[in-house]
N, C-alpha and C. Protein backbone atom coordinates (compact mmCIF):
# COMPACT_ATOMS: atom_id res chain seq x y z
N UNK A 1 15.62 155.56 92.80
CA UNK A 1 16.14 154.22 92.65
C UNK A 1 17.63 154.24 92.94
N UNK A 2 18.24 153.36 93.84
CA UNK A 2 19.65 153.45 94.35
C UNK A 2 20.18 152.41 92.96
N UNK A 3 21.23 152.72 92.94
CA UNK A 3 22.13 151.61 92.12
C UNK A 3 22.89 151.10 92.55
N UNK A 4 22.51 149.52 92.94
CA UNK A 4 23.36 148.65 93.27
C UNK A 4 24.62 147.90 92.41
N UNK A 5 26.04 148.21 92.44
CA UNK A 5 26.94 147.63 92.04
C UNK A 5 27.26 146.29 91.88
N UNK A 6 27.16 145.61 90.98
CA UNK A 6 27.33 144.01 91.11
C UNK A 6 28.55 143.71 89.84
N UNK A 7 28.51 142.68 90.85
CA UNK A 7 30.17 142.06 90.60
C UNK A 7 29.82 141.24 89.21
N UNK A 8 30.67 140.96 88.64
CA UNK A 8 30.29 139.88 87.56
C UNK A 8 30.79 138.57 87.81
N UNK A 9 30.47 137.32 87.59
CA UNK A 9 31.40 136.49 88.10
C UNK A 9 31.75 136.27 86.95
N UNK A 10 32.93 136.00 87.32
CA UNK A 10 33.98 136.14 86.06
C UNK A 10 33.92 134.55 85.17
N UNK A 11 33.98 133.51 86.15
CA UNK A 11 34.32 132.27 85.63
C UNK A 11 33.15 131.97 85.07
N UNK A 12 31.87 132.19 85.13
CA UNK A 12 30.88 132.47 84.47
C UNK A 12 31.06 132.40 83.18
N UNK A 13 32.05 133.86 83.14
CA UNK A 13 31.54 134.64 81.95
C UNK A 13 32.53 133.94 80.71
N UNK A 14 33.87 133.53 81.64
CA UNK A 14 34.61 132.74 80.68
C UNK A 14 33.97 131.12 80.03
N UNK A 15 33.02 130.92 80.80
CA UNK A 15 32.63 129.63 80.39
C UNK A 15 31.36 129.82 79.18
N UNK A 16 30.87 130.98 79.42
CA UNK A 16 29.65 131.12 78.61
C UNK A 16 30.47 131.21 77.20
N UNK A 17 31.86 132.19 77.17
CA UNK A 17 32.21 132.49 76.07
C UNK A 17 32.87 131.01 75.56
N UNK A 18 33.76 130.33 75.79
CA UNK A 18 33.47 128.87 75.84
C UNK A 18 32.86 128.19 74.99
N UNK A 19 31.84 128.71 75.63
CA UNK A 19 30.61 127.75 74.80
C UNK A 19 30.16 128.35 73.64
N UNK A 20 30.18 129.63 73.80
CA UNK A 20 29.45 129.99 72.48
C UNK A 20 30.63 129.93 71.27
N UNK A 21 31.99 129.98 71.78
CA UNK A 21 32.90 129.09 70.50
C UNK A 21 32.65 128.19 70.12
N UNK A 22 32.25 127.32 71.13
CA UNK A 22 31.97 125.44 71.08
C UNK A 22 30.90 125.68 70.13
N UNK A 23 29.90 126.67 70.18
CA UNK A 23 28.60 126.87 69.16
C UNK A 23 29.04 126.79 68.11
N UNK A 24 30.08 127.77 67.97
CA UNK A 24 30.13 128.41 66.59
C UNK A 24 31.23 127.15 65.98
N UNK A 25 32.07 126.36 66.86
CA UNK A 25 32.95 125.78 65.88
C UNK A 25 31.97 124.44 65.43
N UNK A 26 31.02 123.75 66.12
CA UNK A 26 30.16 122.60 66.03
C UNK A 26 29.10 122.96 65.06
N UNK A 27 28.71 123.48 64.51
CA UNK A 27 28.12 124.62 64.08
C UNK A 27 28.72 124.88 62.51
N UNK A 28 30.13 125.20 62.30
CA UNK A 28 30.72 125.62 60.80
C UNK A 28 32.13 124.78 61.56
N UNK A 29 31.85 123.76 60.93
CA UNK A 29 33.30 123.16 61.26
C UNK A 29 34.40 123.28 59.58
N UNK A 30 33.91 124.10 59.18
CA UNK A 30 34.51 124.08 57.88
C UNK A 30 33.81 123.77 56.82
N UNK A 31 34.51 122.09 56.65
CA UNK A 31 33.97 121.77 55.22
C UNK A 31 32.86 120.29 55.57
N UNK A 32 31.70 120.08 55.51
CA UNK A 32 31.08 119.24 56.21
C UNK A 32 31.18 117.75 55.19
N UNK A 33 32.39 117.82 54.64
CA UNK A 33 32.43 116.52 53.83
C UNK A 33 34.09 115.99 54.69
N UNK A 34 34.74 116.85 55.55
CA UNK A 34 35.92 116.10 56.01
C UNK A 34 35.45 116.84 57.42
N UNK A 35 34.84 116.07 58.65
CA UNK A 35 34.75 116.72 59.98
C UNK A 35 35.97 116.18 60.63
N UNK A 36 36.28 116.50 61.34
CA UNK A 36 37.13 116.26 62.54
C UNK A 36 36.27 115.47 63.43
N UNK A 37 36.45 114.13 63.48
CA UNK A 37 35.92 113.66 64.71
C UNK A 37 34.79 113.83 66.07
N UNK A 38 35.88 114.35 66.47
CA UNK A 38 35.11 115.20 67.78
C UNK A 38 33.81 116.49 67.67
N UNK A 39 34.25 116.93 66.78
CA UNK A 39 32.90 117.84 66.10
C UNK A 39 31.40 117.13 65.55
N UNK A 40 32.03 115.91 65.99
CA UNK A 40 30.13 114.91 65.23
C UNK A 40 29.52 114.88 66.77
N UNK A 41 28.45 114.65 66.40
CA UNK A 41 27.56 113.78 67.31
C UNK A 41 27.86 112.50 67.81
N UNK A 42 27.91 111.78 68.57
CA UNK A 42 27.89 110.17 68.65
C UNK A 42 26.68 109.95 67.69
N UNK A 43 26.90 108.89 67.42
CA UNK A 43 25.58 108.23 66.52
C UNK A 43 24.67 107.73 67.16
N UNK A 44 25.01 107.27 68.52
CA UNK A 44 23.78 106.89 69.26
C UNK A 44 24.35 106.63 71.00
N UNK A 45 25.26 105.52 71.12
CA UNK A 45 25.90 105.21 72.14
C UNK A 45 27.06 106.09 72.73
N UNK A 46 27.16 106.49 73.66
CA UNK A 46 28.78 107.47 74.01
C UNK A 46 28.42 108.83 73.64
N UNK A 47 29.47 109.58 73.71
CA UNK A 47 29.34 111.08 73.33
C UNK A 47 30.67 111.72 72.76
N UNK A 48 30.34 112.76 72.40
CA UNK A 48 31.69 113.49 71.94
C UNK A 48 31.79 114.91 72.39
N UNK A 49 32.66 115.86 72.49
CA UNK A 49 32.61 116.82 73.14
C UNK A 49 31.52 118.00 72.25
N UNK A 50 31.35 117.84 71.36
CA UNK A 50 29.81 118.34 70.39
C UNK A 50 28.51 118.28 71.41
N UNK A 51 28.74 116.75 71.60
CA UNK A 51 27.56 116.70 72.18
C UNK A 51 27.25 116.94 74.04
N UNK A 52 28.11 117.98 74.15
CA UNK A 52 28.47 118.85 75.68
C UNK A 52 27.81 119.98 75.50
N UNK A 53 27.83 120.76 74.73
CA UNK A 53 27.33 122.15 74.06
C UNK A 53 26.44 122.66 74.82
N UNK A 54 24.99 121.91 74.21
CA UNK A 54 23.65 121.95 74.86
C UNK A 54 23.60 122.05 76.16
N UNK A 55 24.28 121.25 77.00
CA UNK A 55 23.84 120.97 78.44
C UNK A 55 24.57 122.16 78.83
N UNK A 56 25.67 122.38 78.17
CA UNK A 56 26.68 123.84 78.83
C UNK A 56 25.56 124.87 79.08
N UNK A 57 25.37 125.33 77.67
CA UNK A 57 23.86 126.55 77.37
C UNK A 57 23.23 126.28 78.44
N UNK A 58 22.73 124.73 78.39
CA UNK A 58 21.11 125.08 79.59
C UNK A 58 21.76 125.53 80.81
N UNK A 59 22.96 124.91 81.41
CA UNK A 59 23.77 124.93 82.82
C UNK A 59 24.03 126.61 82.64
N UNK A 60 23.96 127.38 82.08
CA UNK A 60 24.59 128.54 82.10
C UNK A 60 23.34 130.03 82.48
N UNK A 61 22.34 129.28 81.53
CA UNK A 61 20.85 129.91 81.01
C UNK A 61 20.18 129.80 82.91
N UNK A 62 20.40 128.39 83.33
CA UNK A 62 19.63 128.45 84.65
C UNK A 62 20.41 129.19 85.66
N UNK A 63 22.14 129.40 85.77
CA UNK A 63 22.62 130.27 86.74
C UNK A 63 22.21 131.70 86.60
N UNK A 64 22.25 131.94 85.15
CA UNK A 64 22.50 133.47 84.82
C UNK A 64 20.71 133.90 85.39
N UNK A 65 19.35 132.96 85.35
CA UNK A 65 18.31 133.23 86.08
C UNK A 65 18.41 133.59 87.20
N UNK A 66 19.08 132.27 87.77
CA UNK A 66 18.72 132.74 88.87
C UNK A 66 19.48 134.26 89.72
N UNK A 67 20.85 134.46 89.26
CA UNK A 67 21.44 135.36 89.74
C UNK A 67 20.55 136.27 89.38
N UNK A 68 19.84 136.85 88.55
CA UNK A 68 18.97 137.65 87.80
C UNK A 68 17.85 138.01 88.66
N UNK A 69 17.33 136.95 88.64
CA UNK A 69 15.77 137.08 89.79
C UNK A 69 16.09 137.65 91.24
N UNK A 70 17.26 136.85 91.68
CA UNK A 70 17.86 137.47 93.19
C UNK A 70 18.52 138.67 93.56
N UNK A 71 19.07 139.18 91.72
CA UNK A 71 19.29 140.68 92.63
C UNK A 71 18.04 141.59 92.18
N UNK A 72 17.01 141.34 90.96
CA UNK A 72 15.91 141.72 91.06
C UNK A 72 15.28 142.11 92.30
N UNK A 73 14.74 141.09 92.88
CA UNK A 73 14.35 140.61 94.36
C UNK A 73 15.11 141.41 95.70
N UNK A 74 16.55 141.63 95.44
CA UNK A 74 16.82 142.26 96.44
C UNK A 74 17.23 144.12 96.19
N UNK A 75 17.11 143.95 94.52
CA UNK A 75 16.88 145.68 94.35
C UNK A 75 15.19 146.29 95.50
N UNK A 76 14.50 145.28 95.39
CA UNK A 76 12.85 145.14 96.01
C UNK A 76 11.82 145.32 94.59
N UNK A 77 12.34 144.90 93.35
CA UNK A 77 11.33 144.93 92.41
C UNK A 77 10.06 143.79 93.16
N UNK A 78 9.09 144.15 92.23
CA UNK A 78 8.04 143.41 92.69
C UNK A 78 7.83 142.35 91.92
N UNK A 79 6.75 141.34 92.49
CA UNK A 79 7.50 139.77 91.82
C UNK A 79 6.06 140.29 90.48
N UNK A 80 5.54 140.31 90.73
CA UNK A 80 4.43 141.06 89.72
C UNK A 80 4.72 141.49 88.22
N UNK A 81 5.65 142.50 88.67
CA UNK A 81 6.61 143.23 87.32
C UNK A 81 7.42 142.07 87.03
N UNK A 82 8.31 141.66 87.70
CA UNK A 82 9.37 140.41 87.00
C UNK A 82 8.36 139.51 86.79
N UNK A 83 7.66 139.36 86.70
CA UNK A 83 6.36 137.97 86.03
C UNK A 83 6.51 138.85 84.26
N UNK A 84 5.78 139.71 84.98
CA UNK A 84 5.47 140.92 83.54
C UNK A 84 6.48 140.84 82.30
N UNK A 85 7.89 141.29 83.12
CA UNK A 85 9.08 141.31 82.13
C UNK A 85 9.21 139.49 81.55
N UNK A 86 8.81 138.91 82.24
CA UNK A 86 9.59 137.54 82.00
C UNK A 86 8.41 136.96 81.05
N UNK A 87 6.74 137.48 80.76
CA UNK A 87 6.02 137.16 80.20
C UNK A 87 6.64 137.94 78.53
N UNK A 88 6.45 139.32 79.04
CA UNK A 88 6.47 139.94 77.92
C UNK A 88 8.06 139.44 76.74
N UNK A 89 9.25 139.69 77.80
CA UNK A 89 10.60 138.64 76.77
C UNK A 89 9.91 137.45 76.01
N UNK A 90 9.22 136.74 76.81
CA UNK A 90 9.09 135.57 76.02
C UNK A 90 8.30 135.30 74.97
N UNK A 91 6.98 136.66 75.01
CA UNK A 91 6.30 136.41 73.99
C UNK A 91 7.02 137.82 72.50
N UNK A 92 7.84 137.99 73.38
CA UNK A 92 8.75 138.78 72.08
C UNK A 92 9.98 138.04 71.01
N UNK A 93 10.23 136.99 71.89
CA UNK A 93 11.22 135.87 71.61
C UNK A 93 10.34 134.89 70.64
N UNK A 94 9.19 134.49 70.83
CA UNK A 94 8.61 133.63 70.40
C UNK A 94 8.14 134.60 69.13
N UNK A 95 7.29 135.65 68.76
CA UNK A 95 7.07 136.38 67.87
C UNK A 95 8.04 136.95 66.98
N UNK A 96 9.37 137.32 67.79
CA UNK A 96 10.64 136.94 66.30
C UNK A 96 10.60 135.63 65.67
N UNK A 97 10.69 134.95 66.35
CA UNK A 97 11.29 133.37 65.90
C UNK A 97 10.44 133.26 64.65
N UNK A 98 8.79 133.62 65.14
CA UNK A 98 7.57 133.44 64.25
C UNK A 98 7.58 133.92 62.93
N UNK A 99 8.17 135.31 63.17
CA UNK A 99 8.30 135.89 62.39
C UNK A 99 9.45 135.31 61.05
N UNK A 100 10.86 135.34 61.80
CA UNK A 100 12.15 134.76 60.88
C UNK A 100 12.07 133.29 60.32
N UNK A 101 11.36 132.86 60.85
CA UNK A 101 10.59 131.33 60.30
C UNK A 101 9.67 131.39 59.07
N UNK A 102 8.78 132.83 59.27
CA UNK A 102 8.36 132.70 57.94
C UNK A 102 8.74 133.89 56.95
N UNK A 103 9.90 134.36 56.83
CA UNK A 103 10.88 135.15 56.60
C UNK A 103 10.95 134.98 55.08
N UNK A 104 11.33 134.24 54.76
CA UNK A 104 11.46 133.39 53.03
C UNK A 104 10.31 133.54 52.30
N UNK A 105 9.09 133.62 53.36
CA UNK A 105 7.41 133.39 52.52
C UNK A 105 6.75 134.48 51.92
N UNK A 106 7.57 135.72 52.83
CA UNK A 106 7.14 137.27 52.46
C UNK A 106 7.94 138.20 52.38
């Protein structure tokens, strides 16, 4: 197996981290009886920068795929195995979750 060197993209990586502040400050904004504004939700109409978060994650989750699958693809893995890996993550992801969900019960 050759090892192909890959670059990271950087602005990427600064945006992911970004966001996962934006997580963590929307998330524990302190004291949840005095928020800061901008840390709420809109209530229904408009938005606030809180409510950016989510779409960041998904916008980030679908680049970091696809870069993923394409150098997969051009290491020459087979689409077979990346089915495999991408079955097996998910039913390992879903069986934690299962698990830490009923965490409290046992």
């Amino acid at each position: 197996m050759t090892s192909v060197k890959t670059e990271r993209l950087q602005s990427l990586d600064v945006f992911r981290g970004m966001t996962v502040a934006g997580m963590l400050l929307v998330n524990n904004p302190g004291t949840w009886s005095a928020i800061y504004p901008p840390l709420q939700h809109a209530p229904w109409h408009g938005w606030t920068p809180t409510d950016l978060i989510f779409p960041f994650f998904l916008f980030i989750v679908g680049i970091t795929t696809e870069l993923s699958l394409r150098a997969r693809r051009a290491r020459g893995d087979d689409e077979r195995a990346i089915l495999q890996q991408i079955l097996r993550r998910g039913a390992l992801i879903f069986l934690f979750g299962f698990l830490l969900s009923g965490f409290p019960f046992f």
